[in-house]
Protein backbone atom coordinates (compact mmCIF):
# COMPACT_ATOMS: atom_id res chain seq x y z
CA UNK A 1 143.41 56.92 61.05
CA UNK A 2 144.73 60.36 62.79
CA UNK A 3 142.65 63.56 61.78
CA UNK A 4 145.05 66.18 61.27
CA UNK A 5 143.28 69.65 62.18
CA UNK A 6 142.30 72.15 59.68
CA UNK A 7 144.97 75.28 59.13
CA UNK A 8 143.77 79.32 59.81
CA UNK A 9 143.35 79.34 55.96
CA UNK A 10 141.46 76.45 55.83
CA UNK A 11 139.44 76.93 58.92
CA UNK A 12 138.44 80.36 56.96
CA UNK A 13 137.34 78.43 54.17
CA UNK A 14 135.39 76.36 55.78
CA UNK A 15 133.44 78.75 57.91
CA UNK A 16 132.66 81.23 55.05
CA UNK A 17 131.32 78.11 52.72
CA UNK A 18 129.19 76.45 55.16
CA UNK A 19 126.73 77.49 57.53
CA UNK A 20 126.21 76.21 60.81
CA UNK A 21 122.79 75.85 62.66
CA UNK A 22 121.54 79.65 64.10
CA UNK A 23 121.78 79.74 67.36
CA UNK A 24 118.06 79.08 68.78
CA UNK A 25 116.25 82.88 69.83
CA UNK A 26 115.60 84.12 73.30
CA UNK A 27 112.88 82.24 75.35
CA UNK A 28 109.32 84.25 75.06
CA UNK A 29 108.83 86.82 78.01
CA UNK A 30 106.74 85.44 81.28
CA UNK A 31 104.20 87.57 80.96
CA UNK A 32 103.82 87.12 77.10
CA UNK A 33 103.45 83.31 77.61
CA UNK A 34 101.35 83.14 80.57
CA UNK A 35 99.11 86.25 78.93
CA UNK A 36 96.32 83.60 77.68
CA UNK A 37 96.28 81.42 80.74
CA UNK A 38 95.82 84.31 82.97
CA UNK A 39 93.19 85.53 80.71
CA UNK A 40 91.15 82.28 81.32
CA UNK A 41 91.78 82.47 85.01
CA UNK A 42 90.61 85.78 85.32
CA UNK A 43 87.45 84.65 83.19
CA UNK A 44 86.80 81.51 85.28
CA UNK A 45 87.36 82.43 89.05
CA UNK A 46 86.95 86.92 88.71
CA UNK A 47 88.83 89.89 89.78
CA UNK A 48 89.90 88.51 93.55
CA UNK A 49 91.54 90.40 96.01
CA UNK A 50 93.93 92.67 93.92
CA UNK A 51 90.87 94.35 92.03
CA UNK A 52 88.95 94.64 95.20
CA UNK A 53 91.67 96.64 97.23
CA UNK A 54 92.22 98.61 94.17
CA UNK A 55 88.82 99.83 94.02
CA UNK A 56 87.40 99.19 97.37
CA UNK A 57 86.38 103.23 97.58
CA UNK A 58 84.30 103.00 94.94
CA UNK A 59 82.82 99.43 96.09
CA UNK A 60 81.51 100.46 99.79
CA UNK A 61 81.63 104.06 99.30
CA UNK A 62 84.10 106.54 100.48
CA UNK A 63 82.26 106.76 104.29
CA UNK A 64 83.33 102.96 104.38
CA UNK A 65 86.58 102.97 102.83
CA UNK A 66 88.00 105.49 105.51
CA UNK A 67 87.10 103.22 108.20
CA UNK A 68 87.90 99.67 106.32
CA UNK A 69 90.02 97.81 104.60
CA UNK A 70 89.99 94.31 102.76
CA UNK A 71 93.22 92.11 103.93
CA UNK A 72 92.33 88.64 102.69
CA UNK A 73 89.54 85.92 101.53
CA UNK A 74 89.39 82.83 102.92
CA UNK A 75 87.99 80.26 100.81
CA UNK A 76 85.66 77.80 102.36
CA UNK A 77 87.21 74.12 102.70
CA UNK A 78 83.89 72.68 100.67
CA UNK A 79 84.65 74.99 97.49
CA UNK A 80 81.41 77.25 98.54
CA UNK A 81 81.32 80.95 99.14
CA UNK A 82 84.38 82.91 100.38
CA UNK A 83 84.31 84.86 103.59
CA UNK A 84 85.90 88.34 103.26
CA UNK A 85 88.48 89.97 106.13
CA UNK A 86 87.79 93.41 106.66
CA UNK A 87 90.40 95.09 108.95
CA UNK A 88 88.23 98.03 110.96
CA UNK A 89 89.30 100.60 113.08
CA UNK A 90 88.28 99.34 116.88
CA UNK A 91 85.42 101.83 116.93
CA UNK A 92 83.76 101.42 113.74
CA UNK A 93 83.57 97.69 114.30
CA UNK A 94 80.05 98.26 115.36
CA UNK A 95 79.13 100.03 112.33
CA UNK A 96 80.96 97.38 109.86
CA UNK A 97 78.54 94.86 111.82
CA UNK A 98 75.50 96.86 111.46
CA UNK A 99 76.29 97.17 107.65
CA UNK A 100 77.57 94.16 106.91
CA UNK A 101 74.56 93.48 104.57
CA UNK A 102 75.06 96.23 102.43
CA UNK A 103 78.93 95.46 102.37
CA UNK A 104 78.05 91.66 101.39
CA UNK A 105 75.54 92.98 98.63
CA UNK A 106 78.25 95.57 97.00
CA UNK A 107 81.22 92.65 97.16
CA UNK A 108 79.37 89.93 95.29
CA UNK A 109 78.01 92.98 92.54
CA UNK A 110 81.88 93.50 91.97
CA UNK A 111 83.25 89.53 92.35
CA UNK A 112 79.66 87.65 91.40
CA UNK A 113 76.85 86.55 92.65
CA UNK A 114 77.68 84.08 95.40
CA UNK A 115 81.44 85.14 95.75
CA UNK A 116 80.98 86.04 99.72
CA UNK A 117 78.98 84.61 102.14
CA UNK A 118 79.97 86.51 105.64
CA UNK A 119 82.31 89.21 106.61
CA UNK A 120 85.47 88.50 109.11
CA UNK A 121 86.10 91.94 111.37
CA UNK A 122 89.52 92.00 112.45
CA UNK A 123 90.08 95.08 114.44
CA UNK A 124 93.08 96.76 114.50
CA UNK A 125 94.97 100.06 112.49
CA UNK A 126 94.26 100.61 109.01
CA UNK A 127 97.68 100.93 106.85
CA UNK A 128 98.84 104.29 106.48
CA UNK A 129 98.69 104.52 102.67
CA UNK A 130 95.22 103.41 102.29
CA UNK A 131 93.54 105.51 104.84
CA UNK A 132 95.13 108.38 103.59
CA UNK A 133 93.78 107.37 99.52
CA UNK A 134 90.36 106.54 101.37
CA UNK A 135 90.65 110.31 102.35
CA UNK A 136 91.86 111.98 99.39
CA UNK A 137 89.47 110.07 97.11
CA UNK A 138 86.67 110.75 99.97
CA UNK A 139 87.64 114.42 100.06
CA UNK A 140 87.82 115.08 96.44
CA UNK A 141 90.46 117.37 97.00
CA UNK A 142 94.51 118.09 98.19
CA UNK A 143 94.65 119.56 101.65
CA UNK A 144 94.95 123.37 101.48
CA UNK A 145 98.31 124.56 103.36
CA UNK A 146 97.76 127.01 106.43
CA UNK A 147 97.68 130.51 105.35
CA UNK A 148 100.70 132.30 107.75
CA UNK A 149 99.91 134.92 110.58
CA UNK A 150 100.67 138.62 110.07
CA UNK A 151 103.64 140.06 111.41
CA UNK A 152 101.19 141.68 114.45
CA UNK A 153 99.21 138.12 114.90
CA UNK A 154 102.85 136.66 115.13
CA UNK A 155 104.49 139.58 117.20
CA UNK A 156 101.42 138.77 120.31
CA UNK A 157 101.90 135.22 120.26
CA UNK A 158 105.58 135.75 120.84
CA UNK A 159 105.17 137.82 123.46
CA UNK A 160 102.47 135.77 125.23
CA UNK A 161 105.25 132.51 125.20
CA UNK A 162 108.20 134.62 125.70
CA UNK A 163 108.30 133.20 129.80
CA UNK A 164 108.00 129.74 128.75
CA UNK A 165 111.42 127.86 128.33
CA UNK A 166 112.77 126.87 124.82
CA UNK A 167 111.82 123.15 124.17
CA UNK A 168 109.24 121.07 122.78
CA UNK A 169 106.09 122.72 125.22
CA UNK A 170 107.39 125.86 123.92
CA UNK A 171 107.19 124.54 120.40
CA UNK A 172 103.43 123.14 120.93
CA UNK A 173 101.92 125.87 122.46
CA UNK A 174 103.17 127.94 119.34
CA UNK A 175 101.65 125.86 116.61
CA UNK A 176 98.11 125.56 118.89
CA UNK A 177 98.70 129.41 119.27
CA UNK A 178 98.98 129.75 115.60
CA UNK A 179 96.42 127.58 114.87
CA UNK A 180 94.11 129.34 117.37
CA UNK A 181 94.59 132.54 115.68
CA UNK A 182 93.89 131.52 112.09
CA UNK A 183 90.33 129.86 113.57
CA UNK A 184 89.49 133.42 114.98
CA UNK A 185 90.76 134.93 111.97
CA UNK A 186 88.20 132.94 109.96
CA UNK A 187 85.19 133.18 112.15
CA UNK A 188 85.14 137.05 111.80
């Protein structure tokens, strides 16, 4: 038997009389669906590294913070406690060691009890961004810009570099100059 196919009137007909199945709605967002399960890992296993960088200032104190940062925990093959990497300034090292107690003590009151064991010192530059937060949040306060020279403080330090050739010595001793005459300035 051939099926003939429905006409433009027909076809209209059809579609306005009888409904078809709605087309099925978007998927649920990621972080939506996974909101619950995260949730119960956060419960179960704590805060981890994220919420330790984040407030790492407030953890060891800002003295500590300036000279430290956490990069990683390494979790101990037989599922006890953690040891925590501290990258430390190649000075302070000895310090870090020397406190090490007090670090371990402040790590597991934020994680848990029993969350870290021992403290890995790598040595080696802190990242830019969180030595300068360290600072700010150690500080308290924005850095105050340098106040400029008078016209006279300025004219003298001209004249004292005006033998030197133009170039980047030239450009140095000015700023130390400068920065010179604003130290005097504030002594008085």
């Amino acid at each position: 038997m051939i099926r003939r196919l429905p006409s433009a009137q027909e076809t209209v007909r059809i579609l306005a009389t009888m409904r078809t199945r709605p087309a099925p709605g978007p998927p649920p967002a990621a972080g939506r669906a996974l909101r619950g399960t995260l949730r119960a890992l956060d419960t179960r296993f704590g805060k981890g590294m994220d919420g330790l960088k984040a407030r790492w200032s407030e953890i060891v104190g800002p003295d500590l913070a300036r000279r430290t940062e956490p990069t990683k925990m390494v979790k101990s093959r037989t599922g006890g406690a953690a040891a925590l990497e501290l990258r430390v300034e190649g000075p302070s090292a000895a310090i870090i060691q020397h406190r090490a107690g007090d670090i371990l003590d402040r790590v597991n009151l934020f994680l848990g009890s029993g969350s870290v064991d021992r403290l890995r010192i790598v040595q080696g530059p802190l990242r830019g961004a969180a030595k300068r937060a360290a600072a700010a949040a150690a500080s308290g306060s924005r850095r105050r810009l340098a106040t400029p020279l008078d016209a006279a403080a300025e004219q003298t330090l001209a004249e004292s570099l005006a033998g030197f050739p133009d170039g980047a010595l030239k450009t140095a001793l000015t700023r130390l100059g400068r920065e010179v005459l604003r130290a005097a300035r504030t002594d008085v």
